[in-house]
Protein backbone atom coordinates (compact mmCIF):
# COMPACT_ATOMS: atom_id res chain seq x y z
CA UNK A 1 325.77 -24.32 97.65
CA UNK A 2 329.26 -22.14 97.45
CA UNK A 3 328.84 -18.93 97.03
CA UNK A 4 331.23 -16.15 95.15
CA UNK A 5 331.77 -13.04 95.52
CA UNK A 6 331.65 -11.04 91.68
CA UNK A 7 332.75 -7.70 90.77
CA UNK A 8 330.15 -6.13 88.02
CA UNK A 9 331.93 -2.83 86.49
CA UNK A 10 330.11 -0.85 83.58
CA UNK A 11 332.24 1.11 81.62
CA UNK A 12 330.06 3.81 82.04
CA UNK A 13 326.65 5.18 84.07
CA UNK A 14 323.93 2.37 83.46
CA UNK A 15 320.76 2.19 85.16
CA UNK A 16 319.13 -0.98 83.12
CA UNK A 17 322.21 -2.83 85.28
CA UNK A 18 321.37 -1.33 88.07
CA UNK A 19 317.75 -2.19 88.28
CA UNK A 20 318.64 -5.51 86.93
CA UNK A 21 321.09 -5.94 89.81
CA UNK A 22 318.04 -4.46 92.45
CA UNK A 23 315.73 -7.26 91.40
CA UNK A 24 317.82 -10.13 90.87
CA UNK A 25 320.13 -9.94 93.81
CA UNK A 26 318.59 -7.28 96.00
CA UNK A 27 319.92 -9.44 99.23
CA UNK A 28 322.91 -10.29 97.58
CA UNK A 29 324.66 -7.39 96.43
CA UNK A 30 325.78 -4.32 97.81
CA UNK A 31 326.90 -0.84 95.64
CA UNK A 32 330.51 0.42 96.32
CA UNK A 33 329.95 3.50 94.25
CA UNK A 34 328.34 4.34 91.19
CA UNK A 35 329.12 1.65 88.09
CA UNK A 36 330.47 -0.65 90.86
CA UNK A 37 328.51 -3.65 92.74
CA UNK A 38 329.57 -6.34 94.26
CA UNK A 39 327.57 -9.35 93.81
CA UNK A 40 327.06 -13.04 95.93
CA UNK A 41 326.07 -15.39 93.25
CA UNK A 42 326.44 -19.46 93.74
CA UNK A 43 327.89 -19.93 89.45
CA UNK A 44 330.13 -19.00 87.16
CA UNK A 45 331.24 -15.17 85.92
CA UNK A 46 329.04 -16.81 82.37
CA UNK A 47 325.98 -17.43 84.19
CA UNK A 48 326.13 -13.95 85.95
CA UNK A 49 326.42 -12.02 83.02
CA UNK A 50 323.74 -14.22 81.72
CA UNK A 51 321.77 -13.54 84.37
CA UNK A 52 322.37 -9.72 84.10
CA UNK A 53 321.88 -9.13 80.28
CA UNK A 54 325.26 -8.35 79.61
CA UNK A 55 325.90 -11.88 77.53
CA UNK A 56 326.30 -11.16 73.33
CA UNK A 57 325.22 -7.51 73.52
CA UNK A 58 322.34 -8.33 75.89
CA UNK A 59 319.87 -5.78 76.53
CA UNK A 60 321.73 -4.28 79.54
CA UNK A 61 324.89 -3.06 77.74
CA UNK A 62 328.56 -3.64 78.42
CA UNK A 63 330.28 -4.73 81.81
CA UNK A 64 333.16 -6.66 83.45
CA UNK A 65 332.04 -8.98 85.33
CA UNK A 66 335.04 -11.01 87.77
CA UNK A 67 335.10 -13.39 90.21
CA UNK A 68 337.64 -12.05 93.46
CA UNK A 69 339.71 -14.09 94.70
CA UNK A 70 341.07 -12.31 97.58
CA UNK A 71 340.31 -8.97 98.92
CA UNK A 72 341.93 -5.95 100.70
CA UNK A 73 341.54 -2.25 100.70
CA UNK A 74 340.21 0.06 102.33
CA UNK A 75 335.92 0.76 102.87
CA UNK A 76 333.61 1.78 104.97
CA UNK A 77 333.00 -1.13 107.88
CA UNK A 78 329.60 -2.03 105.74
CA UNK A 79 331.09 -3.31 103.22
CA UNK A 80 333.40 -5.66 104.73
CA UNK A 81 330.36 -6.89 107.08
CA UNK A 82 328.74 -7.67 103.93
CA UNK A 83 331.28 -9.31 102.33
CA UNK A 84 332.49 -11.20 105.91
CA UNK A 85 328.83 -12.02 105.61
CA UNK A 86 328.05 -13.72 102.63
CA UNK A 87 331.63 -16.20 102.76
CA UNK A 88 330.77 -17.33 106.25
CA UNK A 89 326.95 -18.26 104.73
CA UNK A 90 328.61 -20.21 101.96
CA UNK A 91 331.10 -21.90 104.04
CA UNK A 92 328.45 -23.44 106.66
């Protein structure tokens, strides 16, 4: 199954998303800082804020939730091992 790589940004501090992210995808996301997460999720940017409570004022509040299409930047080396990661698992 492919895998993408999502962006989940609250607008502001929200700890119902981030508990919701911890026990959904505790293997499959990683926090950049607070109010952003990046997520490894095999559907659409729908079905992950679906998934998260963020759908028609779910009960996890407001968030943007994208799909990346590329990446650069600058991070520390973890992050880029987990994102390196979890492309080469859904490529093989």
């Amino acid at each position: 199954m492919q895998m993408s790589i999502f962006v989940v940004l609250p607008a502001s501090p929200n700890p119902k998303l981030d508990s919701k992210i911890k026990e959904f995808f505790a293997q499959d996301s990683i926090q950049l800082s607070p109010n952003q997460w990046l997520i490894s999720f095999p559907d659409t940017v729908i079905a992950l804020s679906e998934r998260l409570g963020i759908t028609g004022g779910g009960t996890t509040g407001s968030a943007v939730v994208a799909q990346i299409g590329s990446y650069y930047g600058r991070a520390p080396q973890v992050v880029w091992d987990w994102i390196k990661t979890k492309l080469e698992s859904s490529n093989g």
